[in-house]
Protein backbone atom coordinates (compact mmCIF):
# COMPACT_ATOMS: atom_id res chain seq x y z
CA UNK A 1 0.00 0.00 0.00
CA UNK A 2 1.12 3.82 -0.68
CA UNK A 3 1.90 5.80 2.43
CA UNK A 4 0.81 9.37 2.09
CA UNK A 5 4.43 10.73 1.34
CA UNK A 6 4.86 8.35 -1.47
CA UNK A 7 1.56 9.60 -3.17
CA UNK A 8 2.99 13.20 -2.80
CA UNK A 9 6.37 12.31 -4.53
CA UNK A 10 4.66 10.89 -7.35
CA UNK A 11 2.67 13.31 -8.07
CA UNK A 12 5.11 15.63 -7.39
CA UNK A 13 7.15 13.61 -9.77
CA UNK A 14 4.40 13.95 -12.48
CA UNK A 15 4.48 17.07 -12.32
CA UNK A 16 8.09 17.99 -12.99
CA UNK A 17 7.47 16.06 -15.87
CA UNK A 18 4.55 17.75 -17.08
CA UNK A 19 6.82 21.20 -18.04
CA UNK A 20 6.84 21.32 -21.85
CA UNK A 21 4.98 24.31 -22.88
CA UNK A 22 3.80 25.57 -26.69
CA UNK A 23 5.52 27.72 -28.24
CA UNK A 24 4.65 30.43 -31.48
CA UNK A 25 7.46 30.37 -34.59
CA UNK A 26 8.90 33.52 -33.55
CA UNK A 27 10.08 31.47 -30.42
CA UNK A 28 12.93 29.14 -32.58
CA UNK A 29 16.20 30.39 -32.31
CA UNK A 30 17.42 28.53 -35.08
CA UNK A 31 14.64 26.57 -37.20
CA UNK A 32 15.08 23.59 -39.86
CA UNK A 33 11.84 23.48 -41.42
CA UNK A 34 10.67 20.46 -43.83
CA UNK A 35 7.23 20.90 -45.58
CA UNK A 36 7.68 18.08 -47.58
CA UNK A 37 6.63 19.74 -50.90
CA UNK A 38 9.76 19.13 -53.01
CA UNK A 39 9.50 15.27 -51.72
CA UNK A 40 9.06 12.40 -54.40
CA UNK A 41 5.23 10.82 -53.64
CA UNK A 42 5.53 7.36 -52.62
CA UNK A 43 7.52 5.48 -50.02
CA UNK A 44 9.90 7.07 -48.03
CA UNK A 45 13.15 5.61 -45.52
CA UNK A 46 14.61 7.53 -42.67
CA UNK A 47 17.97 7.49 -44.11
CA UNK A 48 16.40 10.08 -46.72
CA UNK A 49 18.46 13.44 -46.89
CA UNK A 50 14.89 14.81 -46.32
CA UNK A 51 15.08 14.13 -42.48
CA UNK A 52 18.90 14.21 -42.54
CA UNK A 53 18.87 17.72 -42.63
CA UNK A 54 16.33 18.18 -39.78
CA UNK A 55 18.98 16.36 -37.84
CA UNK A 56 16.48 13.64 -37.62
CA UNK A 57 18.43 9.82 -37.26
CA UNK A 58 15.20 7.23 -37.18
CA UNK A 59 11.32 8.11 -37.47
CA UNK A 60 8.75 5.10 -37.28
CA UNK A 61 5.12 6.21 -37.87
CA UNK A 62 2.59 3.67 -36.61
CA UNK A 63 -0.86 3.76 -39.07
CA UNK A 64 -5.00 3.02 -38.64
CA UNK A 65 -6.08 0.32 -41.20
CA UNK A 66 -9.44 2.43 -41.13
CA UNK A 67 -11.58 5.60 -39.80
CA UNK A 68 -8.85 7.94 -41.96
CA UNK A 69 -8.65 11.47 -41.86
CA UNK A 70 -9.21 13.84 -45.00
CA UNK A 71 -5.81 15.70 -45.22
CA UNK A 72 -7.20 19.42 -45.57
CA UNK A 73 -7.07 20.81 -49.46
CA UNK A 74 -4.71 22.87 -49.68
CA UNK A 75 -2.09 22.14 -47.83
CA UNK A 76 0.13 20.34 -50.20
CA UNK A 77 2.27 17.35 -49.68
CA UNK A 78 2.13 15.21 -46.74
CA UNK A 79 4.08 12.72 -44.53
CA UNK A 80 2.00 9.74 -43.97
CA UNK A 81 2.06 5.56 -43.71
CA UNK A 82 0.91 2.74 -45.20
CA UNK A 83 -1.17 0.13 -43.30
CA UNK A 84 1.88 -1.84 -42.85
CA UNK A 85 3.68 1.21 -41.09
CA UNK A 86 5.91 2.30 -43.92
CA UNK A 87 6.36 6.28 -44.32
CA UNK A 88 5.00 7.69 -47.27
CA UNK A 89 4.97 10.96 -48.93
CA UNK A 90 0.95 11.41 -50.01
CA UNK A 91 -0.37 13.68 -52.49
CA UNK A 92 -2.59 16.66 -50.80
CA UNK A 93 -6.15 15.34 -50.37
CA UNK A 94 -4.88 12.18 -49.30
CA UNK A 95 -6.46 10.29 -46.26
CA UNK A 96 -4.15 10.97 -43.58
CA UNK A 97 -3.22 7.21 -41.64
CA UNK A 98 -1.21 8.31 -38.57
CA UNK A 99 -1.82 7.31 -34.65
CA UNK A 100 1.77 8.05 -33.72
CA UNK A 101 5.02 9.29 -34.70
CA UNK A 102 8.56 8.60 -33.23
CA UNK A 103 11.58 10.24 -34.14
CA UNK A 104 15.19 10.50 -32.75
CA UNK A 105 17.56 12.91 -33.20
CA UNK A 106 21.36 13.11 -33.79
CA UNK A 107 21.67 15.41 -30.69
CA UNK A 108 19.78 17.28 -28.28
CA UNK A 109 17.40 19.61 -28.66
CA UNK A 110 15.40 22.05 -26.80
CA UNK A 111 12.62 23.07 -29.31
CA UNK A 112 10.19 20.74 -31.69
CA UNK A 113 7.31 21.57 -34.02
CA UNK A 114 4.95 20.09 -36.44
CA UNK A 115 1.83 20.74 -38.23
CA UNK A 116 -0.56 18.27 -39.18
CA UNK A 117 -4.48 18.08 -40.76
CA UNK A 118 -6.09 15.48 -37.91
CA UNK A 119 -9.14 14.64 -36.74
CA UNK A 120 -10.82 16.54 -33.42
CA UNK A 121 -8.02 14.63 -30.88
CA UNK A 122 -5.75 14.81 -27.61
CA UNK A 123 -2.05 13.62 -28.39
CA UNK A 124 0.52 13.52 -26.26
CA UNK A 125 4.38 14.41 -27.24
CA UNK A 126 6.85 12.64 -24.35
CA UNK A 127 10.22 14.10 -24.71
CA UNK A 128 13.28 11.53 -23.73
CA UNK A 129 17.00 11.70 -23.44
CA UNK A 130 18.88 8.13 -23.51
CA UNK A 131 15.57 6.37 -23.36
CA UNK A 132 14.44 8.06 -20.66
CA UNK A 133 11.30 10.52 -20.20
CA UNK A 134 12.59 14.16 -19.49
CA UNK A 135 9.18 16.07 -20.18
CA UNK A 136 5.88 15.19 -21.58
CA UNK A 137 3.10 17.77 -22.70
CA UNK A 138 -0.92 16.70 -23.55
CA UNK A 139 -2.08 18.68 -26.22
CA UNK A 140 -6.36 19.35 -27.35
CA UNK A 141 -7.51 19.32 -30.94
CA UNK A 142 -10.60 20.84 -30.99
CA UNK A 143 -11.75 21.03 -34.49
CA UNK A 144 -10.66 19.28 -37.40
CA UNK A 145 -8.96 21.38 -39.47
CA UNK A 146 -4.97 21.98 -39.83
CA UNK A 147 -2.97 22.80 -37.12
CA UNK A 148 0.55 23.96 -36.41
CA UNK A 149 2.28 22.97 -32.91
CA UNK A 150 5.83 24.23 -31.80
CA UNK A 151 7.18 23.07 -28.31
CA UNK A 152 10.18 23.82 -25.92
CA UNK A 153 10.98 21.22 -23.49
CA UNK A 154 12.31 22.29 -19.81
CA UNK A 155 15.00 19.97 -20.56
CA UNK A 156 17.31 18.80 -23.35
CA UNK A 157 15.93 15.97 -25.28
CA UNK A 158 17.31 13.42 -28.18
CA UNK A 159 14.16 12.19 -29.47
CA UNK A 160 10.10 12.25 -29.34
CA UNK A 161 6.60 10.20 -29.09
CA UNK A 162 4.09 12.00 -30.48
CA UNK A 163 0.56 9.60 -29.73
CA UNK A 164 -3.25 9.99 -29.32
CA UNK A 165 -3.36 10.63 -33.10
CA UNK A 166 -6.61 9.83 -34.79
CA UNK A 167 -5.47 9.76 -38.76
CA UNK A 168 -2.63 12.46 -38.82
CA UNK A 169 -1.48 13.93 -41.80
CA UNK A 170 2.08 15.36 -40.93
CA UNK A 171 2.35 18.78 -43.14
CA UNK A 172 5.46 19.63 -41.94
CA UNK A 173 8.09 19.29 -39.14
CA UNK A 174 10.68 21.03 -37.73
CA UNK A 175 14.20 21.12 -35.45
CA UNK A 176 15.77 23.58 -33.63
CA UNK A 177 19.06 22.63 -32.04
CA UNK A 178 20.22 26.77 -30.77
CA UNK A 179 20.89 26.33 -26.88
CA UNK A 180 20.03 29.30 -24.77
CA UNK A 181 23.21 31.95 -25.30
CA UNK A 182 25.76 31.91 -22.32
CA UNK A 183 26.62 34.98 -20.64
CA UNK A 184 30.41 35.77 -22.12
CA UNK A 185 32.60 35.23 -19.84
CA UNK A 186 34.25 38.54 -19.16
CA UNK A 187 30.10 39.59 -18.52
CA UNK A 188 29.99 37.20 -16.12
CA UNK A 189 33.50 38.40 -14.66
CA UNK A 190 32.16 42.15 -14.25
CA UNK A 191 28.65 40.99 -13.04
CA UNK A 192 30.26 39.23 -9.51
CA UNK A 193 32.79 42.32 -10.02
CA UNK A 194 29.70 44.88 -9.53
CA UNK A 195 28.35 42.49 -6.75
CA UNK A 196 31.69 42.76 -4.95
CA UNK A 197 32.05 46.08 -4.95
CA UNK A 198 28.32 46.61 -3.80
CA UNK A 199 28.96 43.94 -0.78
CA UNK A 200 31.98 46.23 0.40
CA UNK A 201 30.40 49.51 -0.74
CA UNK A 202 27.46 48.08 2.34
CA UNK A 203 30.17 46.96 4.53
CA UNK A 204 31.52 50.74 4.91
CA UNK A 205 28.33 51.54 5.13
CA UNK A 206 27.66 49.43 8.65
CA UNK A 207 31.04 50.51 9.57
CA UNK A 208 30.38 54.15 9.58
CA UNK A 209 26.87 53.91 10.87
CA UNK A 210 28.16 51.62 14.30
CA UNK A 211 30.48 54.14 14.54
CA UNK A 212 28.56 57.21 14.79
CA UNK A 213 26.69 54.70 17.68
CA UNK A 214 29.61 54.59 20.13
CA UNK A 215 30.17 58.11 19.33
């Protein structure tokens, strides 16, 4: 049986992991962006150049053999799968297949996006880092229609599970690898410089005042 304490952790645990937020385009730092429309139709690997230069090293997309979504007109090319799970670039129109996506990475990243035409849904994207979950985020759909998501993770991350699709078509995706900038170093240097001299500037300060006391 749970003691009280242990439920508390847990959920406390949950919690921490629940710190993904959205995030608009202007928030990427430094955005690859793949929209899929110069893409051969037909079947497609995840050695293709395509998601080499997203800095993408494996993708598996997992499809419904039925109750497929529309893709919405318009849009242009998709990213899709067969019914045997094999990734497919579909002509716009096509009846979108997906449930969920999985993709790794070549390093870690901080920022992920992806726009899709779905079905009204609530998907989940879990973020991990060597196999293990660093962040997760639950997501409503509450029309069908085409969407665009973009998402920064509290922590670094080498690879995603987007599921709770209902018949995704995935209109684009895209990477951002930019870290936060450092301070420079000599910034840094004249920061705790200025917090010295502010420490001893108070110092004086005390001095002067505890001597006017005994005077």
């Amino acid at each position: 049986m749970r003691t009280f304490l242990t439920s508390i952790l847990l959920a406390a645990a949950a919690t921490q992991v629940q710190a993904a937020t959205l995030i608009p385009d202007t928030s990427y730092v430094t955005p690859l962006v793949e929209t899929f429309e110069s893409a051969p139709l037909g079947e497609i690997y995840e050695t293709d150049p395509i998601f080499a230069a997203l800095g993408i090293s494996g993708i598996i997309g997992i499809a419904l053999e039925s109750d497929s979504f529309d893709s919405r007109p318009g849009v242009g090319r998709s990213l899709g799968a067969t019914t045997g799970n094999v990734l497919q670039i579909m002509d716009p129109g096509t009846f979108g297949t997906l449930i969920s996506l999985s993709i790794s990475f070549v390093s870690d990243l901080m920022r992920f996006g992806f726009s899709m035409s779905d079905q009204a849904t609530t998907f989940t994207v879990d973020f991990l880092r060597n196999d293990t979950l660093v962040d997760s985020i639950d997501v409503d759909v509450l029309t069908a229609d085409y969407f665009s998501f973009g998402f920064e993770a509290e922590n670094a991350f080498d690879a995603v599970n987007i599921i709770g699709l209902n018949g995704a078509a995935i209109d684009s995706l895209t990477t951002d690898f930019a870290s936060p900038v450092p301070l420079p170093a000599a910034l840094s240097l004249l920061l705790a410089a200025l917090g010295g001299v502010g420490m001893v500037g108070a110092a004086g300060r005390l001095r002067r005042t505890a001597d006017q006391c005994r005077a």
